[in-house]
PDB file of N, CA and C in Angstrom:
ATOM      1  N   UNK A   1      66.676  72.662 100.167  1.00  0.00           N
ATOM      2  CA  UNK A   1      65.908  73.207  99.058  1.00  0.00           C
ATOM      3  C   UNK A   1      66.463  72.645  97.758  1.00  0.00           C
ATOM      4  N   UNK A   2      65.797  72.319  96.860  1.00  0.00           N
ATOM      5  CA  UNK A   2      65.740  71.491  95.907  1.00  0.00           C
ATOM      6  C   UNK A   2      65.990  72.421  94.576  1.00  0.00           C
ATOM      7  N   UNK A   3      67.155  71.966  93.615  1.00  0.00           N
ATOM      8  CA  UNK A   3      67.156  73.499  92.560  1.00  0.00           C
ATOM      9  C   UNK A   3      65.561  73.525  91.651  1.00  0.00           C
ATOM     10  N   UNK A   4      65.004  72.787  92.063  1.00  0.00           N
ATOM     11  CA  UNK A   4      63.277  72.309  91.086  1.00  0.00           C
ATOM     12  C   UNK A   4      62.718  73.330  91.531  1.00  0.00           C
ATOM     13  N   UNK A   5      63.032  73.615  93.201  1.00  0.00           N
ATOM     14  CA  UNK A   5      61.904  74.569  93.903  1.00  0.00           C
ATOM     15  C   UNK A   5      61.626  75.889  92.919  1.00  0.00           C
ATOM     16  N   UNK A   6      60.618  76.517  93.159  1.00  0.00           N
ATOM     17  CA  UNK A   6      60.760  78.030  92.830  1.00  0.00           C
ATOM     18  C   UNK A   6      61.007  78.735  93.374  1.00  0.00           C
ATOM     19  N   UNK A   7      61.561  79.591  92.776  1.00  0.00           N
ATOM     20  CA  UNK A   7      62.433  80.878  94.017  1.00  0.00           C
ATOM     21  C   UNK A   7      61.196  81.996  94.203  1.00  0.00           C
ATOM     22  N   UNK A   8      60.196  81.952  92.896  1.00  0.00           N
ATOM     23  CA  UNK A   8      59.152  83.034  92.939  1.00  0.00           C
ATOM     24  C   UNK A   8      58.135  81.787  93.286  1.00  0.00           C
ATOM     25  N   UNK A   9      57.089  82.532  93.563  1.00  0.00           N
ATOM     26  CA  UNK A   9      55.354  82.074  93.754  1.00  0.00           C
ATOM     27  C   UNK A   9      54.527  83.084  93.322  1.00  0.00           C
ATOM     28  N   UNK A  10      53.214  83.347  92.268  1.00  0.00           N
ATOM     29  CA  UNK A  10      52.761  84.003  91.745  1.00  0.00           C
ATOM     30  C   UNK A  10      51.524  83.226  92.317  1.00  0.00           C
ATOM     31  N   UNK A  11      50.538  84.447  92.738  1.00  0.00           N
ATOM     32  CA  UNK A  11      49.022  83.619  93.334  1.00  0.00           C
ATOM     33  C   UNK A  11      48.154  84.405  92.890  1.00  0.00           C
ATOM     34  N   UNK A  12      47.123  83.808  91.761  1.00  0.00           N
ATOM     35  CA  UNK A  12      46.374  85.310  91.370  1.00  0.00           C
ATOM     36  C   UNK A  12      45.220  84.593  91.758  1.00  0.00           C
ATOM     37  N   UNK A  13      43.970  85.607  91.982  1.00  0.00           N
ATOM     38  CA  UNK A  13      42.480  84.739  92.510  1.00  0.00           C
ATOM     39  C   UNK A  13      42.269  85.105  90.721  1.00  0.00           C
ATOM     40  N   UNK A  14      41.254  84.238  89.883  1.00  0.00           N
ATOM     41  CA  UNK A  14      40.811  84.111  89.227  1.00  0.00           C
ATOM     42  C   UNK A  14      39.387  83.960  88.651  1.00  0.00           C
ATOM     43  N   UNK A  15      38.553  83.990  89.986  1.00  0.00           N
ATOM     44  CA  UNK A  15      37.286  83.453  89.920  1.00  0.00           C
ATOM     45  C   UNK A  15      36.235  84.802  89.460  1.00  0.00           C
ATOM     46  N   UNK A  16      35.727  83.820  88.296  1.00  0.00           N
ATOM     47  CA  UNK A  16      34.689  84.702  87.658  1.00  0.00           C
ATOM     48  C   UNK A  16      35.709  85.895  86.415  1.00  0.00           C
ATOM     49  N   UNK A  17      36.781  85.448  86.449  1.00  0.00           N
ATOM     50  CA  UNK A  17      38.119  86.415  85.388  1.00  0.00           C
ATOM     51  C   UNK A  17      37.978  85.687  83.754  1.00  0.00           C
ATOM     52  N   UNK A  18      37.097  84.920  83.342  1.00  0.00           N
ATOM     53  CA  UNK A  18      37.472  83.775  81.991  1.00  0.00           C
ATOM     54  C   UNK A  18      37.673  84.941  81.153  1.00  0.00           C
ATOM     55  N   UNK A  19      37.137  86.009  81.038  1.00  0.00           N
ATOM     56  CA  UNK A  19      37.353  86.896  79.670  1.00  0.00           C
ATOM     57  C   UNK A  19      38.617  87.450  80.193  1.00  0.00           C
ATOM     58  N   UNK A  20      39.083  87.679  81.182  1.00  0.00           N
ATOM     59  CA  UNK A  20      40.731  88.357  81.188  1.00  0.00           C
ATOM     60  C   UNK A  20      41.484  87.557  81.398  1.00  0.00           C
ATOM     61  N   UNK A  21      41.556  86.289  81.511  1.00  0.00           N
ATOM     62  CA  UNK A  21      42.286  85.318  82.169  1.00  0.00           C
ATOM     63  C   UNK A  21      43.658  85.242  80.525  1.00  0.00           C
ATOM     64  N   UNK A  22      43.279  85.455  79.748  1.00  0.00           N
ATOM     65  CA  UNK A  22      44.183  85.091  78.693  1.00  0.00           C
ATOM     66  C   UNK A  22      45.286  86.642  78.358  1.00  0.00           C
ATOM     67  N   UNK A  23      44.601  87.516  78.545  1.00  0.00           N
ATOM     68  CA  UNK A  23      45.445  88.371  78.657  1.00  0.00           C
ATOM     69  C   UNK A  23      46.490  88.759  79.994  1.00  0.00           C
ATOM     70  N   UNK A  24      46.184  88.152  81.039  1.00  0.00           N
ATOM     71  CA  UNK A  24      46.664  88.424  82.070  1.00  0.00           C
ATOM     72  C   UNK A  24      47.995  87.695  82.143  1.00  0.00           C
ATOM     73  N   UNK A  25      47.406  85.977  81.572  1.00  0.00           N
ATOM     74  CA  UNK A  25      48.073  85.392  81.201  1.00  0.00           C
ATOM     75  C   UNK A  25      49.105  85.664  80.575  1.00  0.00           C
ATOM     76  N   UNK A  26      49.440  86.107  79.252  1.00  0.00           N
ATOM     77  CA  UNK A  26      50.464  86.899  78.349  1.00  0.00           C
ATOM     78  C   UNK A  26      51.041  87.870  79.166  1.00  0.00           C
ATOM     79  N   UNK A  27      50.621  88.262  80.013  1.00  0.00           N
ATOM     80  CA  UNK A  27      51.333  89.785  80.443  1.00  0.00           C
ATOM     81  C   UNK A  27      52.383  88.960  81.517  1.00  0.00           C
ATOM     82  N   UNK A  28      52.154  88.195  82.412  1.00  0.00           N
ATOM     83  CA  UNK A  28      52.515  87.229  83.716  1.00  0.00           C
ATOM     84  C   UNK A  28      53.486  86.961  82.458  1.00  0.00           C
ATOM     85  N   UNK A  29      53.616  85.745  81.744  1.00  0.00           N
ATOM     86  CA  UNK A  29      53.969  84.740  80.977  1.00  0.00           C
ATOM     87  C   UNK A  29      55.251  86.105  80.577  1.00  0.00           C
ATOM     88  N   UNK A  30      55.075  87.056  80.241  1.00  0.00           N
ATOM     89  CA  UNK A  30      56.474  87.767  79.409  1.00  0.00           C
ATOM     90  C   UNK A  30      57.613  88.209  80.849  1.00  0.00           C
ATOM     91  N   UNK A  31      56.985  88.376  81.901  1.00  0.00           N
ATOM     92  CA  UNK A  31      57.242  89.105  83.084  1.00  0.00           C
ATOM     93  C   UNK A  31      57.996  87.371  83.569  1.00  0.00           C
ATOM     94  N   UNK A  32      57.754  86.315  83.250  1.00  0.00           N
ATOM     95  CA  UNK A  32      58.545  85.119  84.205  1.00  0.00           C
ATOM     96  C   UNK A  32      59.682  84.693  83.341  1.00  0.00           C
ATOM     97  N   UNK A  33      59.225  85.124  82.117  1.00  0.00           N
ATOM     98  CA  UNK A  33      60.276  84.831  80.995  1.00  0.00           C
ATOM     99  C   UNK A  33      61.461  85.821  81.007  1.00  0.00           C
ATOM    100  N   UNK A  34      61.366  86.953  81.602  1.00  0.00           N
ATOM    101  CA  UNK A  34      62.696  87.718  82.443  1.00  0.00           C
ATOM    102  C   UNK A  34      63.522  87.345  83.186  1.00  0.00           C
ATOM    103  N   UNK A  35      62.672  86.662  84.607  1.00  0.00           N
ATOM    104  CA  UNK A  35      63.387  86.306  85.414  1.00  0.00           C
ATOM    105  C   UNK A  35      64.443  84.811  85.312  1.00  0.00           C
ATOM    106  N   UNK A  36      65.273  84.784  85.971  1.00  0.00           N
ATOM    107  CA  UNK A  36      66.592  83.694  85.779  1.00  0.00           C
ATOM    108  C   UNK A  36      66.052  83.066  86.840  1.00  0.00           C
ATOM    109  N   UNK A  37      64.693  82.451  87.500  1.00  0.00           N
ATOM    110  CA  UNK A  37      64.923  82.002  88.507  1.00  0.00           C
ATOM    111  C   UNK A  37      63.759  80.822  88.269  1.00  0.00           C
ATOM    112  N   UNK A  38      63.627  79.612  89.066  1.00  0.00           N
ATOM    113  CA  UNK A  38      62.319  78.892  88.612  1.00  0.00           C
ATOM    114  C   UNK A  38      60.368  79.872  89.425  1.00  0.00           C
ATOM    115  N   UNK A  39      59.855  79.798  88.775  1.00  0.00           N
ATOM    116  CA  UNK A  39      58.792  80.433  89.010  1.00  0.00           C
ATOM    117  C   UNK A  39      56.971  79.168  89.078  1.00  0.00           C
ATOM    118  N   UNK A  40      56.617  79.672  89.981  1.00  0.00           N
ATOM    119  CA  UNK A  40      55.571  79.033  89.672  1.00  0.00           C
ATOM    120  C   UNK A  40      54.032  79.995  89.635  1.00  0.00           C
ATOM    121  N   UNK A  41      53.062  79.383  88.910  1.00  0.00           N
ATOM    122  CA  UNK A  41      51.999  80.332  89.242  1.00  0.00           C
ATOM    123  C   UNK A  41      50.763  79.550  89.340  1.00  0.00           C
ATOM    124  N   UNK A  42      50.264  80.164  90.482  1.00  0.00           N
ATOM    125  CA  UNK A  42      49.200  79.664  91.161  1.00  0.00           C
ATOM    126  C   UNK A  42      47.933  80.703  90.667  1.00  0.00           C
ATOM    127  N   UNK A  43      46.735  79.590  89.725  1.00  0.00           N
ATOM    128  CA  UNK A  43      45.699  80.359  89.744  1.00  0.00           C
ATOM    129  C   UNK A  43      44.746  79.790  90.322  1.00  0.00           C
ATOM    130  N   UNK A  44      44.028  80.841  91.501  1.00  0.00           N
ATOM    131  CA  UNK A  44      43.223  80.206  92.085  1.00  0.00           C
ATOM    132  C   UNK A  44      41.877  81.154  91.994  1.00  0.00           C
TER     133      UNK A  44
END
Protein backbone atom coordinates (compact mmCIF):
# COMPACT_ATOMS: atom_id res chain seq x y z
CA UNK A 1 0.00 0.00 0.00
CA UNK A 2 1.22 3.15 -1.23
CA UNK A 3 1.28 6.34 1.42
CA UNK A 4 -0.81 8.19 -1.87
CA UNK A 5 -3.53 5.53 -1.18
CA UNK A 6 -6.53 6.73 0.82
CA UNK A 7 -7.16 5.39 4.01
CA UNK A 8 -10.96 6.80 3.65
CA UNK A 9 -13.32 6.36 0.44
CA UNK A 10 -16.38 8.63 0.40
CA UNK A 11 -19.12 7.42 -2.37
CA UNK A 12 -22.07 9.65 -2.63
CA UNK A 13 -24.78 8.90 -5.61
CA UNK A 14 -25.40 12.33 -6.95
CA UNK A 15 -27.73 11.99 -9.74
CA UNK A 16 -30.34 14.51 -10.29
CA UNK A 17 -28.62 16.43 -6.65
CA UNK A 18 -27.17 19.87 -8.89
CA UNK A 19 -29.07 22.20 -6.42
CA UNK A 20 -27.53 20.35 -3.24
CA UNK A 21 -24.48 19.21 -4.65
CA UNK A 22 -22.61 22.48 -3.41
CA UNK A 23 -23.73 22.40 -0.08
CA UNK A 24 -23.10 18.88 0.53
CA UNK A 25 -20.02 19.59 -0.86
CA UNK A 26 -18.93 22.20 2.00
CA UNK A 27 -20.27 20.03 4.64
CA UNK A 28 -17.99 16.65 3.22
CA UNK A 29 -15.07 19.22 2.40
CA UNK A 30 -14.96 20.54 6.42
CA UNK A 31 -15.52 16.81 7.71
CA UNK A 32 -12.07 15.55 5.40
CA UNK A 33 -10.30 18.57 6.48
CA UNK A 34 -10.41 16.90 10.15
CA UNK A 35 -9.21 13.87 9.32
CA UNK A 36 -5.12 13.18 9.32
CA UNK A 37 -5.53 10.62 6.79
CA UNK A 38 -5.55 10.77 2.74
CA UNK A 39 -9.27 10.73 1.66
CA UNK A 40 -10.89 10.39 -1.51
CA UNK A 41 -14.42 11.18 -2.75
CA UNK A 42 -16.29 9.55 -5.16
CA UNK A 43 -19.30 11.32 -6.76
CA UNK A 44 -21.28 9.23 -8.60
Amino acid sequence: VSQNDPKYSIVAPVFNEEETLPEFYRRIFAVVQELDSATELLLI
